[in-house]
PDB file of N, CA and C in Angstrom:
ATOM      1  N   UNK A   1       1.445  12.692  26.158  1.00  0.00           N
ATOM      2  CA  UNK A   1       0.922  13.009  24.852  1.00  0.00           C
ATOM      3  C   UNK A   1      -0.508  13.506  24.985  1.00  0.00           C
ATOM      4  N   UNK A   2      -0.976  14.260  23.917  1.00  0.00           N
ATOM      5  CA  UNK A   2      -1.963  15.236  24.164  1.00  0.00           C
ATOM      6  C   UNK A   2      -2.960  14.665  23.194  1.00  0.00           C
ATOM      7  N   UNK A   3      -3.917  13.866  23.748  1.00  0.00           N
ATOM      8  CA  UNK A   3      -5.261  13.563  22.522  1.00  0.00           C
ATOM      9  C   UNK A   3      -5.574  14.721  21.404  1.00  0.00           C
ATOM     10  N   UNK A   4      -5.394  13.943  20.136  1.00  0.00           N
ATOM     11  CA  UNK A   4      -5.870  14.468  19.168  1.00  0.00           C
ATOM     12  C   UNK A   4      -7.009  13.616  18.292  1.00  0.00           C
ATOM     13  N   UNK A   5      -6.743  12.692  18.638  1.00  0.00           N
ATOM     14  CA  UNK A   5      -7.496  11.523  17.944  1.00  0.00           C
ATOM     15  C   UNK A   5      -8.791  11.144  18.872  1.00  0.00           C
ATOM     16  N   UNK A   6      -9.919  12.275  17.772  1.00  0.00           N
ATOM     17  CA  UNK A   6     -11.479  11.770  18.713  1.00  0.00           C
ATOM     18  C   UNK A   6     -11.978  10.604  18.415  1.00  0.00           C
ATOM     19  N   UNK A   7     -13.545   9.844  19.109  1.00  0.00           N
ATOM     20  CA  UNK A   7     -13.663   8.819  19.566  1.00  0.00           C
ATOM     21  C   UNK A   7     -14.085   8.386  17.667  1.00  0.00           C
ATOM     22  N   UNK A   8     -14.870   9.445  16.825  1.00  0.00           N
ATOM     23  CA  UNK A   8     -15.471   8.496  15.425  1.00  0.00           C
ATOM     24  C   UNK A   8     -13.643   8.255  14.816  1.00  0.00           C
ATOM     25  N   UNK A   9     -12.860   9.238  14.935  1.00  0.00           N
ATOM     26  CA  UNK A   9     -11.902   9.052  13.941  1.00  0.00           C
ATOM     27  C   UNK A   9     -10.727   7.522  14.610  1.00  0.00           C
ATOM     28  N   UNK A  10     -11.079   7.638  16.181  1.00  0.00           N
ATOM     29  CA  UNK A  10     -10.535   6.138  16.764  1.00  0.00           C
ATOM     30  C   UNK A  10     -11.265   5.238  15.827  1.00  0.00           C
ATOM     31  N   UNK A  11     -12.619   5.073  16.166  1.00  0.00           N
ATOM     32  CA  UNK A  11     -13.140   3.770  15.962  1.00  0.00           C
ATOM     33  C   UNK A  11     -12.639   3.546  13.918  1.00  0.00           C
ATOM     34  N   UNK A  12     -12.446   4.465  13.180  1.00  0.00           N
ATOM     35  CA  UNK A  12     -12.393   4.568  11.693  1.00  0.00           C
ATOM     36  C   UNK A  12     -11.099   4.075  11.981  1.00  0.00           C
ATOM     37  N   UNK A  13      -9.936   4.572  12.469  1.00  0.00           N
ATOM     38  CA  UNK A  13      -8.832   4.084  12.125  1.00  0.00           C
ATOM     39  C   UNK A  13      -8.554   2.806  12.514  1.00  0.00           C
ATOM     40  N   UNK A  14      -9.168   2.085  13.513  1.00  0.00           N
ATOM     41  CA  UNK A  14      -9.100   0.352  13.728  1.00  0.00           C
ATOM     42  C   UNK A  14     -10.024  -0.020  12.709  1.00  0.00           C
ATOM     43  N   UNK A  15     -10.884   0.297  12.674  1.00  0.00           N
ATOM     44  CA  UNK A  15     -11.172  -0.610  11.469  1.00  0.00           C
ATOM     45  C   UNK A  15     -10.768  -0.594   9.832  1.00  0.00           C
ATOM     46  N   UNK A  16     -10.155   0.684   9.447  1.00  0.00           N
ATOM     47  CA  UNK A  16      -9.392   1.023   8.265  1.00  0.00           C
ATOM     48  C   UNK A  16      -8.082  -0.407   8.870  1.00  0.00           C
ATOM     49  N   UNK A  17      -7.123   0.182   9.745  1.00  0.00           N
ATOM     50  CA  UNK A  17      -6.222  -0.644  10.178  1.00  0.00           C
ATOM     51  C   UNK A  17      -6.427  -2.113   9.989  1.00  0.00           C
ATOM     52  N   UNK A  18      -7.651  -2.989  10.672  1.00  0.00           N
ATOM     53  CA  UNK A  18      -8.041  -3.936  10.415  1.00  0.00           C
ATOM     54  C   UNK A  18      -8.108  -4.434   8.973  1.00  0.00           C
ATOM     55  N   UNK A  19      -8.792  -4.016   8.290  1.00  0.00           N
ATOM     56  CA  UNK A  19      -8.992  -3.791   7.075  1.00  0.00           C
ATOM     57  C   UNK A  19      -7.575  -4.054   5.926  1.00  0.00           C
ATOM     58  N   UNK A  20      -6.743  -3.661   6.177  1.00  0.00           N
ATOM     59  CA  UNK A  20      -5.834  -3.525   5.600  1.00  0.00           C
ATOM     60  C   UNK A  20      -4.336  -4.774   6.262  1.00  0.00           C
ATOM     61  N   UNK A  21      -4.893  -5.021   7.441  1.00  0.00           N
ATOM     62  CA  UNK A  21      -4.057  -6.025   8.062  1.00  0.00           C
ATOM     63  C   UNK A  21      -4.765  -7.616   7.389  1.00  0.00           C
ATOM     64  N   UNK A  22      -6.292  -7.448   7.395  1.00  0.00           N
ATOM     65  CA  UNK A  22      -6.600  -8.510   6.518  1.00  0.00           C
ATOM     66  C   UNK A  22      -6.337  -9.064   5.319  1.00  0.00           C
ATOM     67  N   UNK A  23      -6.377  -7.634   4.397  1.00  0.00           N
ATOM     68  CA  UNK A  23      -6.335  -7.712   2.787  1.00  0.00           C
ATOM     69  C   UNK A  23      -4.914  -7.937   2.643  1.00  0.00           C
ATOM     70  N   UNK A  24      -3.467  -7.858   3.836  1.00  0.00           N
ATOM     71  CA  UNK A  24      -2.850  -8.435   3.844  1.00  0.00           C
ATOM     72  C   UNK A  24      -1.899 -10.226   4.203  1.00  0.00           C
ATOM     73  N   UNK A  25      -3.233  -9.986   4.898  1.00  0.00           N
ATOM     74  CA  UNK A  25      -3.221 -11.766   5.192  1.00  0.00           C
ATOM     75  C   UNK A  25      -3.685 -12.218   3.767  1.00  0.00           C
ATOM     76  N   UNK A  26      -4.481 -12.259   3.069  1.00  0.00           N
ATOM     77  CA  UNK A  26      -5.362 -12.867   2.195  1.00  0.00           C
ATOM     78  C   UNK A  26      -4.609 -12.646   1.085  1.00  0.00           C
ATOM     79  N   UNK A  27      -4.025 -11.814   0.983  1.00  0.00           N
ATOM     80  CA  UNK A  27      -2.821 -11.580  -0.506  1.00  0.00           C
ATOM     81  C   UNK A  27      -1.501 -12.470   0.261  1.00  0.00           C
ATOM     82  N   UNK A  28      -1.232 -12.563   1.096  1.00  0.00           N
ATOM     83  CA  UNK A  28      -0.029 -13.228   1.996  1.00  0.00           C
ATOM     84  C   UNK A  28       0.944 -12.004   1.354  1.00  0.00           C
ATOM     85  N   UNK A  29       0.971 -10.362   1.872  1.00  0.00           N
ATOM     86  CA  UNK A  29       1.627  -9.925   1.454  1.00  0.00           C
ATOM     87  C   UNK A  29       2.258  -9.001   2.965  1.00  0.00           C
ATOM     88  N   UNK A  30       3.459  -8.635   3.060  1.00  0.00           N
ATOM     89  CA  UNK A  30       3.931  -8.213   3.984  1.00  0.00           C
ATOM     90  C   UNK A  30       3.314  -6.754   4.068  1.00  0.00           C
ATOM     91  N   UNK A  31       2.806  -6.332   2.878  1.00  0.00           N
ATOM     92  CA  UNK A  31       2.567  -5.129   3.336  1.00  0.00           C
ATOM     93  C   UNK A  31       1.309  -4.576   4.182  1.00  0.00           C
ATOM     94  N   UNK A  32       0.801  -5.931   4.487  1.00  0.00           N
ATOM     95  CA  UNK A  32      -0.942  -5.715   5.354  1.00  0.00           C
ATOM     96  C   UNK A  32      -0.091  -5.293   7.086  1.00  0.00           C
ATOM     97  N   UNK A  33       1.233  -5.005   7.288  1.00  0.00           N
ATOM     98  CA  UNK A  33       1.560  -4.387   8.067  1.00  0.00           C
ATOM     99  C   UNK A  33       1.443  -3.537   8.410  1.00  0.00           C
ATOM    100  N   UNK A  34       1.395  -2.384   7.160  1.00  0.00           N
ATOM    101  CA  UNK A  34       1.024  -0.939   7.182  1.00  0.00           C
ATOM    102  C   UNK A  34      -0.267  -0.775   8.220  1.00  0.00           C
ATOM    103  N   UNK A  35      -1.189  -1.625   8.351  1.00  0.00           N
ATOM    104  CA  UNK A  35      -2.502  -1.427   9.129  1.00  0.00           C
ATOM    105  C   UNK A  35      -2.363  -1.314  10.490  1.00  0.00           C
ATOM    106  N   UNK A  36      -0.984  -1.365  11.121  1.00  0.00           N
ATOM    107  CA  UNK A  36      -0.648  -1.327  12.390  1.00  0.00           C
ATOM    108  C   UNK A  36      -0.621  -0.419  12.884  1.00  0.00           C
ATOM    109  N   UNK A  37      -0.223   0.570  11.936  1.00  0.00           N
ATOM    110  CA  UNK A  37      -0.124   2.026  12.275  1.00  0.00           C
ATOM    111  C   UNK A  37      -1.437   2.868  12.491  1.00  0.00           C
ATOM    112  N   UNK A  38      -2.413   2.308  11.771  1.00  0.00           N
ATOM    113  CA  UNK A  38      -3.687   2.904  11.890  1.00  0.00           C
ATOM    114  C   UNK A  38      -4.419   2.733  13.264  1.00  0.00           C
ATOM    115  N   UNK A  39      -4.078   1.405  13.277  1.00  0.00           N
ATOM    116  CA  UNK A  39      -4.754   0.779  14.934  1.00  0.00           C
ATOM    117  C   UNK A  39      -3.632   1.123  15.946  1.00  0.00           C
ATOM    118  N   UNK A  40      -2.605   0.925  15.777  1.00  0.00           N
ATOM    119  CA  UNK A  40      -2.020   2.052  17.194  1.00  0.00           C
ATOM    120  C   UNK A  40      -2.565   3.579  17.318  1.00  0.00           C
ATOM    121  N   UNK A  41      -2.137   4.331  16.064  1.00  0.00           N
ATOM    122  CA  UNK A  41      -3.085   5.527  16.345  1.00  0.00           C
ATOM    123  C   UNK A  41      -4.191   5.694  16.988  1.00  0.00           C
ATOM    124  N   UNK A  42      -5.069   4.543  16.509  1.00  0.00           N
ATOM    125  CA  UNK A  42      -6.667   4.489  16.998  1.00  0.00           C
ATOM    126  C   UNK A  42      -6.514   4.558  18.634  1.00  0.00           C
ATOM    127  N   UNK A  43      -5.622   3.309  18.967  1.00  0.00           N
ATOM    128  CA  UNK A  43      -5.887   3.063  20.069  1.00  0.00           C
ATOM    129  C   UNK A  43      -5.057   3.661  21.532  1.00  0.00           C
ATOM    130  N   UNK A  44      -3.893   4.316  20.880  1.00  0.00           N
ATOM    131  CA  UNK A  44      -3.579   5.490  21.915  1.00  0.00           C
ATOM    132  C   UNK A  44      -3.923   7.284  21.753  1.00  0.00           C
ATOM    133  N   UNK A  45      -5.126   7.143  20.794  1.00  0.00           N
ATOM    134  CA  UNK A  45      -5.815   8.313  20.594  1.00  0.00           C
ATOM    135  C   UNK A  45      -4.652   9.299  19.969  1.00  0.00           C
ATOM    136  N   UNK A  46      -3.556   9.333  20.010  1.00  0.00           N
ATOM    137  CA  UNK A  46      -2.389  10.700  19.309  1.00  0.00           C
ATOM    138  C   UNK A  46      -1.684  10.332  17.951  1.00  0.00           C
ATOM    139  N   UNK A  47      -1.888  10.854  17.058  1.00  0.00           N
ATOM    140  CA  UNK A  47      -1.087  10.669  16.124  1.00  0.00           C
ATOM    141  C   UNK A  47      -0.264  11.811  15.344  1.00  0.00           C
ATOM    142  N   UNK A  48       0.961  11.691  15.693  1.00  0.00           N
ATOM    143  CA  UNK A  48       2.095  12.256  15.311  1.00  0.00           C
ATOM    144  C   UNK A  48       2.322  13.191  13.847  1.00  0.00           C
ATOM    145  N   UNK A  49       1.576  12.773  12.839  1.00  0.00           N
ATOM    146  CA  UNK A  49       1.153  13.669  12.227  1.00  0.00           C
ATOM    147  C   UNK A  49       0.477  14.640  12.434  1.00  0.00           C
ATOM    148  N   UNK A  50      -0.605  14.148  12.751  1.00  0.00           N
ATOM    149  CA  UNK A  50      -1.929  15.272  13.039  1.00  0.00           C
ATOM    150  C   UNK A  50      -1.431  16.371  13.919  1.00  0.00           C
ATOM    151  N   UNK A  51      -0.327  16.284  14.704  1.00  0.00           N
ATOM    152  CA  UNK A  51       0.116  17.150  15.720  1.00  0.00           C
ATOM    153  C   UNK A  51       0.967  17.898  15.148  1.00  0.00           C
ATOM    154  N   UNK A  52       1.732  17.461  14.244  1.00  0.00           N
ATOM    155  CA  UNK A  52       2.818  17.880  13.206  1.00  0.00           C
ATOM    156  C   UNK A  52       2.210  19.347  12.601  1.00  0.00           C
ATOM    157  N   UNK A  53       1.008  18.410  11.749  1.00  0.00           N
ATOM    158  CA  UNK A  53      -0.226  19.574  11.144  1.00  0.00           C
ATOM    159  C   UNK A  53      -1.157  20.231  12.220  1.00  0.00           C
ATOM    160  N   UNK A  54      -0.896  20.181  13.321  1.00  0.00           N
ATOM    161  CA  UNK A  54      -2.000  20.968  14.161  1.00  0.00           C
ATOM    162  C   UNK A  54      -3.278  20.816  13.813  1.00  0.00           C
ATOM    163  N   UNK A  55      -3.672  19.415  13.517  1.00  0.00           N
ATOM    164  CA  UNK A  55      -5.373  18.904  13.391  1.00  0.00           C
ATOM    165  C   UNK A  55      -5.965  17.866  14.625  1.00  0.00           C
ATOM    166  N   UNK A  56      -6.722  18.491  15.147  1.00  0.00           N
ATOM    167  CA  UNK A  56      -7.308  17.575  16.545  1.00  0.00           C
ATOM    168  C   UNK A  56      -9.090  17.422  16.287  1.00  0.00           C
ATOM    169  N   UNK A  57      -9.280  16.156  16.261  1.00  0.00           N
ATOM    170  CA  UNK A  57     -10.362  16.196  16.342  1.00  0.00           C
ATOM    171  C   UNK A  57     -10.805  15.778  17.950  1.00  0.00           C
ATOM    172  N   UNK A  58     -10.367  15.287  18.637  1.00  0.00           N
ATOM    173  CA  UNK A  58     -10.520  15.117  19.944  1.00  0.00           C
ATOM    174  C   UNK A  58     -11.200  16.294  20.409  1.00  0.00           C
ATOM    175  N   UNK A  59     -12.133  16.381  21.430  1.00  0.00           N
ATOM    176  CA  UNK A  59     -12.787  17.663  21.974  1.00  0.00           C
ATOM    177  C   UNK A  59     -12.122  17.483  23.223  1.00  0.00           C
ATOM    178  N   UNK A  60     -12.135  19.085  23.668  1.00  0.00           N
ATOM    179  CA  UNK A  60     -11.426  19.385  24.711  1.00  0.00           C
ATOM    180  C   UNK A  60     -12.481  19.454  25.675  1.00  0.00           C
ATOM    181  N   UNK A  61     -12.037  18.721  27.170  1.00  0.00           N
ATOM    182  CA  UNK A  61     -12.890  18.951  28.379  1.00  0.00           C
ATOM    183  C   UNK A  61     -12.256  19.743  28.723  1.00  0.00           C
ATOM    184  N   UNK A  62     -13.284  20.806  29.579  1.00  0.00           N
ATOM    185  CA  UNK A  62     -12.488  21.501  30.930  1.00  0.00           C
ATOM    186  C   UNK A  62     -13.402  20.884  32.058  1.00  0.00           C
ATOM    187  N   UNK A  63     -12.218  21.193  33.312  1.00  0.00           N
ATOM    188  CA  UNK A  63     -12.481  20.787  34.287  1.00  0.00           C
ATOM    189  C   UNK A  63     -12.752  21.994  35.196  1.00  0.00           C
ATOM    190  N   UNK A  64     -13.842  21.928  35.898  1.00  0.00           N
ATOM    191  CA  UNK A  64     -14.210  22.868  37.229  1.00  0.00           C
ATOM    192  C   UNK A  64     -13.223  22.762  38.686  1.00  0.00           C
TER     193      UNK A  64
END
């Protein structure tokens, strides 16, 4: 899989994710699950949409 997910929009989506995994603990509602998806995204940098839509914020290295 091909990084699309740069390092500010990682660190935003764990803590959106977080965020929402809490406000589901604290309501005791199943749906603070949804926040899982944000923090996997975050944390294997690709998300399946964004690729869908051809949006990368990830910067591209080249190598010498």
């Amino acid at each position: 899989m091909k990084c699309n997910v740069g390092k500010t929009e990682q660190v935003i989506r764990i803590s959106i994710g977080t965020i929402i995994i809490l406000i589901g603990i604290y309501y005791k509602s199943w749906w603070g699950l949804i926040g899982s998806a944000p923090i996997i995204t975050g944390a294997i940098r690709y998300c399946p949409v964004s690729a869908i839509l051809g949006v990368s914020t990830c910067k591209q290295t080249t190598r010498s």
